[in-house]
PDB file of N, CA and C in Angstrom:
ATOM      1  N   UNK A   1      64.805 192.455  89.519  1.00  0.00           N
ATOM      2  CA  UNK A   1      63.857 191.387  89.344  1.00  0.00           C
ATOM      3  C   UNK A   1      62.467 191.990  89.123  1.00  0.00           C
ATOM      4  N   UNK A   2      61.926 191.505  88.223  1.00  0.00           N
ATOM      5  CA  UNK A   2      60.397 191.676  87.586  1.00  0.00           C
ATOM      6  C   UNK A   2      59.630 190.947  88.478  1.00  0.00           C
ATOM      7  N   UNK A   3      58.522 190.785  89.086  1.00  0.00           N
ATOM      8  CA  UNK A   3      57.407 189.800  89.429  1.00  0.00           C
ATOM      9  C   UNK A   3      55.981 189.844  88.482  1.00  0.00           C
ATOM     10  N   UNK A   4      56.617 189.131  87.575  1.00  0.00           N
ATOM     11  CA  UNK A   4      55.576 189.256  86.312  1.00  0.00           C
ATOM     12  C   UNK A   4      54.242 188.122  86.427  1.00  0.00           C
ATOM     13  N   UNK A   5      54.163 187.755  87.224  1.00  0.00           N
ATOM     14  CA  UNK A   5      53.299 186.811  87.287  1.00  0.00           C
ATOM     15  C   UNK A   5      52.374 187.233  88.812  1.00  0.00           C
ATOM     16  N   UNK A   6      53.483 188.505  89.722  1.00  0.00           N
ATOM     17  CA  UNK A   6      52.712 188.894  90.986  1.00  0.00           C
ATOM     18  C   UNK A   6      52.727 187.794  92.006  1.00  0.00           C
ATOM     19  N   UNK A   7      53.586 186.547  92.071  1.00  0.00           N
ATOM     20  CA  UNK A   7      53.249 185.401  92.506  1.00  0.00           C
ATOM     21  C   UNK A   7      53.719 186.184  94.276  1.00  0.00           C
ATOM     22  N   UNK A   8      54.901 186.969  93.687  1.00  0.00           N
ATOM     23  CA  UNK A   8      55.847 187.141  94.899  1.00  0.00           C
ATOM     24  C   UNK A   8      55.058 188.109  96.068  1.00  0.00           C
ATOM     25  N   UNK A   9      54.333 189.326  95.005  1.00  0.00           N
ATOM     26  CA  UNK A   9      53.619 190.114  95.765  1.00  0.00           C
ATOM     27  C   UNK A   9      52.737 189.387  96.494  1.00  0.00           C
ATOM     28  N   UNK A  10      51.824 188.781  95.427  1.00  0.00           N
ATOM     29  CA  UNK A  10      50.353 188.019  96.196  1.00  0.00           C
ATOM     30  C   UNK A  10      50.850 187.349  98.016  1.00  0.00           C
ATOM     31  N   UNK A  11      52.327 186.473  97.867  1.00  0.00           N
ATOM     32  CA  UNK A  11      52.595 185.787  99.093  1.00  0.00           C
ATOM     33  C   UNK A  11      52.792 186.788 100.251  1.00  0.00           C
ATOM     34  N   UNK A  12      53.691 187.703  99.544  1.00  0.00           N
ATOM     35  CA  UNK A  12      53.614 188.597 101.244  1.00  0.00           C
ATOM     36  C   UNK A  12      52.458 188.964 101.313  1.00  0.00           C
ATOM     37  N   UNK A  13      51.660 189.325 100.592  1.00  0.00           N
ATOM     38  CA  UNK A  13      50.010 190.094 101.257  1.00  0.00           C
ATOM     39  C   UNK A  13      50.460 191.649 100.456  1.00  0.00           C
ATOM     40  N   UNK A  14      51.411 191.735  99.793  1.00  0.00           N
ATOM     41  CA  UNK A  14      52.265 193.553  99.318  1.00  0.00           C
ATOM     42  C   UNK A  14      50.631 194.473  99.077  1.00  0.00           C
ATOM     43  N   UNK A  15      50.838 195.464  99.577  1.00  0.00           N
ATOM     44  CA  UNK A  15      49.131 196.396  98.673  1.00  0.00           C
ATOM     45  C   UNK A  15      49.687 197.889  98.226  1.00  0.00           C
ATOM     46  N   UNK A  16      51.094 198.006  97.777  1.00  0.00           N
ATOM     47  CA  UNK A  16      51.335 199.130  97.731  1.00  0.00           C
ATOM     48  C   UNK A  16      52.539 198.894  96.617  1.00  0.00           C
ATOM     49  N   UNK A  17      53.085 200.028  96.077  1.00  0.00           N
ATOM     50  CA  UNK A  17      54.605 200.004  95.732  1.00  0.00           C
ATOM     51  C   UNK A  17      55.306 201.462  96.171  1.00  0.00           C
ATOM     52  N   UNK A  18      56.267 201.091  96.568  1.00  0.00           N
ATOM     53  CA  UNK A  18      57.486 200.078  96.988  1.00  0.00           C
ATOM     54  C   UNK A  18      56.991 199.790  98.853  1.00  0.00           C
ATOM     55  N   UNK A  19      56.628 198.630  99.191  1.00  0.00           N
ATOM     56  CA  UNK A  19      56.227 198.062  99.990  1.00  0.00           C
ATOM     57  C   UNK A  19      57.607 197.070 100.913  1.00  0.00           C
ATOM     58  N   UNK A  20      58.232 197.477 101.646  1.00  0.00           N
ATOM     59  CA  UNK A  20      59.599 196.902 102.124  1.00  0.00           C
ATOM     60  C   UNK A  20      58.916 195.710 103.319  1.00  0.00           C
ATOM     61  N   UNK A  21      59.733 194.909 103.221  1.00  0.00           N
ATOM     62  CA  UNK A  21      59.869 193.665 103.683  1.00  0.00           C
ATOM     63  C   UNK A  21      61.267 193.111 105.040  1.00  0.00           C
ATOM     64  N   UNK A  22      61.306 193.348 106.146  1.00  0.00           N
ATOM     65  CA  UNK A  22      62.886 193.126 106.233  1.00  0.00           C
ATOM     66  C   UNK A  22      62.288 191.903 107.244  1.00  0.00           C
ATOM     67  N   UNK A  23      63.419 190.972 107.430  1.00  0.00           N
ATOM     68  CA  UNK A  23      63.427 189.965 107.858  1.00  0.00           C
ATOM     69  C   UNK A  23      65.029 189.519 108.972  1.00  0.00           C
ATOM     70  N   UNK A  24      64.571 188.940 109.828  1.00  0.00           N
ATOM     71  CA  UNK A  24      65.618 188.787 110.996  1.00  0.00           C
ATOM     72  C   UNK A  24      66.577 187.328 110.451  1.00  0.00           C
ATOM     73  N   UNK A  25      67.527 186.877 111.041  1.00  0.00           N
ATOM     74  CA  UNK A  25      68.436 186.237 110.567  1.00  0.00           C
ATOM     75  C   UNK A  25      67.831 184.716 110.538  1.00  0.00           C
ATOM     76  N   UNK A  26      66.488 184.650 111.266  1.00  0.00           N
ATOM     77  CA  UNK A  26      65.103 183.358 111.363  1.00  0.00           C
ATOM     78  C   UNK A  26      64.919 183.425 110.127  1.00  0.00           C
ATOM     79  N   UNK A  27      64.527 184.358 109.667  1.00  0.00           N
ATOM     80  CA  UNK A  27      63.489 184.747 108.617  1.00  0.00           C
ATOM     81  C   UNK A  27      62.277 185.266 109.090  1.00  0.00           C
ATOM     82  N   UNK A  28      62.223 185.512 109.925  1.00  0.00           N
ATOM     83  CA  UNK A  28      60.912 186.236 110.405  1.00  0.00           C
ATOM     84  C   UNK A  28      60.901 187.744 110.235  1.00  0.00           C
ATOM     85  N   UNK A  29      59.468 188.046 109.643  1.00  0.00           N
ATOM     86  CA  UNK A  29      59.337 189.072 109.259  1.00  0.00           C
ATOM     87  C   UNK A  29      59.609 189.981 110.761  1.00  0.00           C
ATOM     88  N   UNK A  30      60.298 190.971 110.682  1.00  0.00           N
ATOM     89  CA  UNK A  30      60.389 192.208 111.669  1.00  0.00           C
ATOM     90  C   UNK A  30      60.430 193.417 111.511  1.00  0.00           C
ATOM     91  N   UNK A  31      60.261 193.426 109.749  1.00  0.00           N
ATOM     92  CA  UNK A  31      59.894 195.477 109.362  1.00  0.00           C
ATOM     93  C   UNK A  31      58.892 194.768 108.227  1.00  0.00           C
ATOM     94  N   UNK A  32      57.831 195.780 108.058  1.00  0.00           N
ATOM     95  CA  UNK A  32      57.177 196.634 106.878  1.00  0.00           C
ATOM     96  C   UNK A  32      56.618 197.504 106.777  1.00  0.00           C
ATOM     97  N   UNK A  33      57.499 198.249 106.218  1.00  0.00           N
ATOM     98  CA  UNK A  33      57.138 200.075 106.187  1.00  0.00           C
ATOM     99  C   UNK A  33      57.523 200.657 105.059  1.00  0.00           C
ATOM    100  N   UNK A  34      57.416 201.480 105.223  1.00  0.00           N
ATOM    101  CA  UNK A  34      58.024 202.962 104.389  1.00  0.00           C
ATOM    102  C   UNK A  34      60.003 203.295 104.166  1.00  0.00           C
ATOM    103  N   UNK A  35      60.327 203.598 102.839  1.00  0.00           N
ATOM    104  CA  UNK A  35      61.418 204.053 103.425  1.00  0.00           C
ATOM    105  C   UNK A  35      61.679 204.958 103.893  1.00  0.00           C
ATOM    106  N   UNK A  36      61.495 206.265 103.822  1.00  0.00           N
ATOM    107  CA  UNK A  36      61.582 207.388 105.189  1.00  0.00           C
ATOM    108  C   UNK A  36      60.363 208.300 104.941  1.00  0.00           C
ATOM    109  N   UNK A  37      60.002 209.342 105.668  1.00  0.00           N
ATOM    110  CA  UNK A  37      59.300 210.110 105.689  1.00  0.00           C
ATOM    111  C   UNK A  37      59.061 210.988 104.641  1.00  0.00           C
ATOM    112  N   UNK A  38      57.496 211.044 104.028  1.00  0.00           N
ATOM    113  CA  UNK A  38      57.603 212.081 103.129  1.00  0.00           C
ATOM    114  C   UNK A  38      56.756 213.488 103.492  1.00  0.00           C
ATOM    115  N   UNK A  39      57.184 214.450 103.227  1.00  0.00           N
ATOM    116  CA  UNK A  39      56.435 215.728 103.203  1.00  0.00           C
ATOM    117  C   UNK A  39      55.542 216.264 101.804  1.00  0.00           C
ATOM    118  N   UNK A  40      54.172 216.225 102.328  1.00  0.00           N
ATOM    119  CA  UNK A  40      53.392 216.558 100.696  1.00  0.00           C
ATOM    120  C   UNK A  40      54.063 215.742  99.402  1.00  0.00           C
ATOM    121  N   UNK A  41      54.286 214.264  99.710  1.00  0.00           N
ATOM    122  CA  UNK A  41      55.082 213.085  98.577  1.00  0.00           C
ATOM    123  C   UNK A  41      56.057 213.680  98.436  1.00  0.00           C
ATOM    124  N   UNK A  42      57.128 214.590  99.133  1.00  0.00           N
ATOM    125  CA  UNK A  42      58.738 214.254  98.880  1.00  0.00           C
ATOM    126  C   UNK A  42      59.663 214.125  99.923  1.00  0.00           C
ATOM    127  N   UNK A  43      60.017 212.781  99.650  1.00  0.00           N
ATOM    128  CA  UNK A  43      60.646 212.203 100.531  1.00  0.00           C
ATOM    129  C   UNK A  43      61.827 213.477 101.024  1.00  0.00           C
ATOM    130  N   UNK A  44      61.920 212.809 102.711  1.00  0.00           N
ATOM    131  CA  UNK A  44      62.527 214.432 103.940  1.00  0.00           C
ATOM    132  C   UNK A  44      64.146 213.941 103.540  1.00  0.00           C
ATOM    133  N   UNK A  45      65.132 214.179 103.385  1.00  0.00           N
ATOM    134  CA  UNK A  45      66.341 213.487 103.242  1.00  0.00           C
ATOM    135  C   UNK A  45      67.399 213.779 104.279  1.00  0.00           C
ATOM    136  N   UNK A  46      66.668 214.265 105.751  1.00  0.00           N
ATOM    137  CA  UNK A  46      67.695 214.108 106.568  1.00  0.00           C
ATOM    138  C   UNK A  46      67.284 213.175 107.611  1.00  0.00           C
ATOM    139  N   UNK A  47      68.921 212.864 107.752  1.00  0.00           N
ATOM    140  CA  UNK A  47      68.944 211.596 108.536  1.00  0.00           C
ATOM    141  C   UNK A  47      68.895 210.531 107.859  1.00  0.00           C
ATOM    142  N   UNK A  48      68.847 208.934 108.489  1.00  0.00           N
ATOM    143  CA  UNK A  48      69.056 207.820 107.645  1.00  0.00           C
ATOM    144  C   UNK A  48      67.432 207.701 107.824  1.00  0.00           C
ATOM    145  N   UNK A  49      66.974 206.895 106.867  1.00  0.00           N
ATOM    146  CA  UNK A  49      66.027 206.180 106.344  1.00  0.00           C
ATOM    147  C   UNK A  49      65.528 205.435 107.751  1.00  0.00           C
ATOM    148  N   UNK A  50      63.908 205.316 107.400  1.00  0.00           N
ATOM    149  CA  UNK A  50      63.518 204.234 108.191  1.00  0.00           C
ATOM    150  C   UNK A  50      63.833 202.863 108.172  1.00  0.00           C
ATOM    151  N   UNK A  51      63.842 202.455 106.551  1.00  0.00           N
ATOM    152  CA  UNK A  51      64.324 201.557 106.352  1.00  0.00           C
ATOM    153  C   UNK A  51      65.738 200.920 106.571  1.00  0.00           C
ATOM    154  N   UNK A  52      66.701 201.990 106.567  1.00  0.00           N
ATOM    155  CA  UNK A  52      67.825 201.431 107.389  1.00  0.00           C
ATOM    156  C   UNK A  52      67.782 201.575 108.366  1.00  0.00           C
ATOM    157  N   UNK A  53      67.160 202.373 109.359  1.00  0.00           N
ATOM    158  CA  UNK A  53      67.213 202.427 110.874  1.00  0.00           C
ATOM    159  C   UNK A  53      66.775 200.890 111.342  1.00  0.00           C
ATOM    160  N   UNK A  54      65.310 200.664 110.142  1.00  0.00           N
ATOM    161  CA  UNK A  54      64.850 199.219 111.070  1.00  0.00           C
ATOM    162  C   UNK A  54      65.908 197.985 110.526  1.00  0.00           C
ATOM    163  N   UNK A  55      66.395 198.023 109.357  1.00  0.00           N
ATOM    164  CA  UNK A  55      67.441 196.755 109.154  1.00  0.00           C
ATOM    165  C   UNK A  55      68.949 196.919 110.050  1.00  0.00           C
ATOM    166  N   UNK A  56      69.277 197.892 110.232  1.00  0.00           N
ATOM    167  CA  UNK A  56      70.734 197.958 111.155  1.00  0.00           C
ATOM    168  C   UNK A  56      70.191 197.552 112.747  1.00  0.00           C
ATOM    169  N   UNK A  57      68.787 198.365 112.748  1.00  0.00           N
ATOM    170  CA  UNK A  57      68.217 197.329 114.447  1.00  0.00           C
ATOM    171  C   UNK A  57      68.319 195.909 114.131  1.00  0.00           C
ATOM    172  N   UNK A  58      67.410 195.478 113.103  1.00  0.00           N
ATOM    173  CA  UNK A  58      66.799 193.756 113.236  1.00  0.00           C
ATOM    174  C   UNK A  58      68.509 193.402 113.117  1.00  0.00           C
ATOM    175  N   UNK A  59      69.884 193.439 112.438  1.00  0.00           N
ATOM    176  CA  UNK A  59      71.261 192.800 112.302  1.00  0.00           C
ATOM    177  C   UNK A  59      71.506 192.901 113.608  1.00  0.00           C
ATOM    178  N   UNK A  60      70.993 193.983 114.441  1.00  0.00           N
ATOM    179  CA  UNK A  60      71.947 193.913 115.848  1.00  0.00           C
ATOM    180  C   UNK A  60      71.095 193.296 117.235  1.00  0.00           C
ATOM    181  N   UNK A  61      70.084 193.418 117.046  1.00  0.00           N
ATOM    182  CA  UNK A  61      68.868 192.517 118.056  1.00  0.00           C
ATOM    183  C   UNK A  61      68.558 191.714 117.404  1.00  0.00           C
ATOM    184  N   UNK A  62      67.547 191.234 116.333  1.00  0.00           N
ATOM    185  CA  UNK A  62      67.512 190.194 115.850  1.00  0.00           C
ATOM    186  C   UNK A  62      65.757 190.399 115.703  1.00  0.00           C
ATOM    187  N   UNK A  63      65.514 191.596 116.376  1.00  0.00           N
ATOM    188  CA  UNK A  63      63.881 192.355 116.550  1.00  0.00           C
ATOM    189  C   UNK A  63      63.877 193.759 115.586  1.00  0.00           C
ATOM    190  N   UNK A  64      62.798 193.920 114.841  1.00  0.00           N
ATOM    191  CA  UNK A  64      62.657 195.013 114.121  1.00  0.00           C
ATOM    192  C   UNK A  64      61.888 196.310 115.307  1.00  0.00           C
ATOM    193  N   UNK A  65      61.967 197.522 114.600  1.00  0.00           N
ATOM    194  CA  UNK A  65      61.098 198.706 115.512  1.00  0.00           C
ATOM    195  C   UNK A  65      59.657 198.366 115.867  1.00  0.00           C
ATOM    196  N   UNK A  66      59.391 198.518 117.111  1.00  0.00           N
ATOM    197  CA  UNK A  66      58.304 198.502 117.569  1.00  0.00           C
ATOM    198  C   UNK A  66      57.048 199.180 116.475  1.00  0.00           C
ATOM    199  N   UNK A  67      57.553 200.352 116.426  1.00  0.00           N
ATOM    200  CA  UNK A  67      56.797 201.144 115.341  1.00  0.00           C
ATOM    201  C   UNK A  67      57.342 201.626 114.471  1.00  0.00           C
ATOM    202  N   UNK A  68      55.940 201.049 113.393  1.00  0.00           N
ATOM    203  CA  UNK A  68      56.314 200.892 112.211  1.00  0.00           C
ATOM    204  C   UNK A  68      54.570 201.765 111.488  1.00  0.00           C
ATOM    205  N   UNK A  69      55.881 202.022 110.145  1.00  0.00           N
ATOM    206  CA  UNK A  69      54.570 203.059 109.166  1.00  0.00           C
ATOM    207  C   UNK A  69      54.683 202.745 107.891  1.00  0.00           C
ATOM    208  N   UNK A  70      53.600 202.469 107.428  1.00  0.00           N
ATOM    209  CA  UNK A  70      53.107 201.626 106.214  1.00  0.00           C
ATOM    210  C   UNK A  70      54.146 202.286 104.967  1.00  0.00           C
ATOM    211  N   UNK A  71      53.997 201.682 104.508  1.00  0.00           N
ATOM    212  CA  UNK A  71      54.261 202.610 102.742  1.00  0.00           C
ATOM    213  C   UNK A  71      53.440 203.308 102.210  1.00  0.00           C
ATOM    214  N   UNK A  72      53.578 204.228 101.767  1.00  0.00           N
ATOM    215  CA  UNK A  72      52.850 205.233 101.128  1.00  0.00           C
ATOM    216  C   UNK A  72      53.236 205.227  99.480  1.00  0.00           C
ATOM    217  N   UNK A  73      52.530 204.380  98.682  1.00  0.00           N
ATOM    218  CA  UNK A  73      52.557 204.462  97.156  1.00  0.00           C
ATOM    219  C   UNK A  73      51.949 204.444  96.535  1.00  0.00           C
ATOM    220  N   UNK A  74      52.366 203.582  95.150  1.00  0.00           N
ATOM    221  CA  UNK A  74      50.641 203.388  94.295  1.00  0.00           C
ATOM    222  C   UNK A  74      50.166 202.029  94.658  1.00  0.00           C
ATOM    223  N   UNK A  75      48.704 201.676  94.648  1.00  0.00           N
ATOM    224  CA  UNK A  75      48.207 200.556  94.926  1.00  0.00           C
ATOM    225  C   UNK A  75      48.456 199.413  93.984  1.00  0.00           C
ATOM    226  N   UNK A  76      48.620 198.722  94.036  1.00  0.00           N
ATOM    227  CA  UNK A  76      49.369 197.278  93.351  1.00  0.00           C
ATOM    228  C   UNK A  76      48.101 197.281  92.292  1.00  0.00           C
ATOM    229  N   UNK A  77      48.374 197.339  90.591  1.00  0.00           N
ATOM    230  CA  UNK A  77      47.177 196.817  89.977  1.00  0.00           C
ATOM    231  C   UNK A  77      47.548 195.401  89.736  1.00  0.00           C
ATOM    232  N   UNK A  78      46.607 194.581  90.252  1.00  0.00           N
ATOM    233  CA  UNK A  78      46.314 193.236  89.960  1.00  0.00           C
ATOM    234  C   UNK A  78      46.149 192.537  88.483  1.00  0.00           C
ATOM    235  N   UNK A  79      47.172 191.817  88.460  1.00  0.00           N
ATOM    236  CA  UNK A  79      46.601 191.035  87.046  1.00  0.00           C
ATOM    237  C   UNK A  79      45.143 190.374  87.382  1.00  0.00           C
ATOM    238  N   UNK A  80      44.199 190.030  86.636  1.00  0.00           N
ATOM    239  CA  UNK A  80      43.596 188.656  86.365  1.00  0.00           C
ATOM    240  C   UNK A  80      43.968 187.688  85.857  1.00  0.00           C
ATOM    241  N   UNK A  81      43.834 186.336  86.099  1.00  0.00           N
ATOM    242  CA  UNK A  81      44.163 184.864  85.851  1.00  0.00           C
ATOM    243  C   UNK A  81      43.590 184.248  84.384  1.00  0.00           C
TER     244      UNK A  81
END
């Protein structure tokens, strides 16, 4: 999926790409972060992901990780209207 219009970004508040979103079985937001750790921008590849660590938590509590670390990407360029 494209968000060619940014409608989707603008609603979450997104300021980055790839900016993750995870949500509990409410719908309430309970991750946004990073998907795993990078060293000098390359991503570390051991172990699972942050991003799956915090979605296999929020399926089994119903609560995302306490702590949480932003995304690290490029900054969203904004259309004008």
């Amino acid at each position: 999926m494209v968000d060619e219009t940014q409608e989707v970004a603008r609603t979450y508040d997104a300021v980055c790409t790839p900016d993750f979103f995870g949500y509990n079985k409410d719908l309430e937001l309970q991750y946004r972060g990073r998907v795993r750790e990078l060293k000098k921008l390359i991503p570390v590849r051991d172990g699972d992901s942050d991003l799956l660590k915090a979605m296999t938590q929020i399926a089994e509590t119903n609560k995302g990780p306490e702590n949480q670390i932003p995304s690290a990407g490029c900054g969203i360029k904004w259309k004008t209207n």
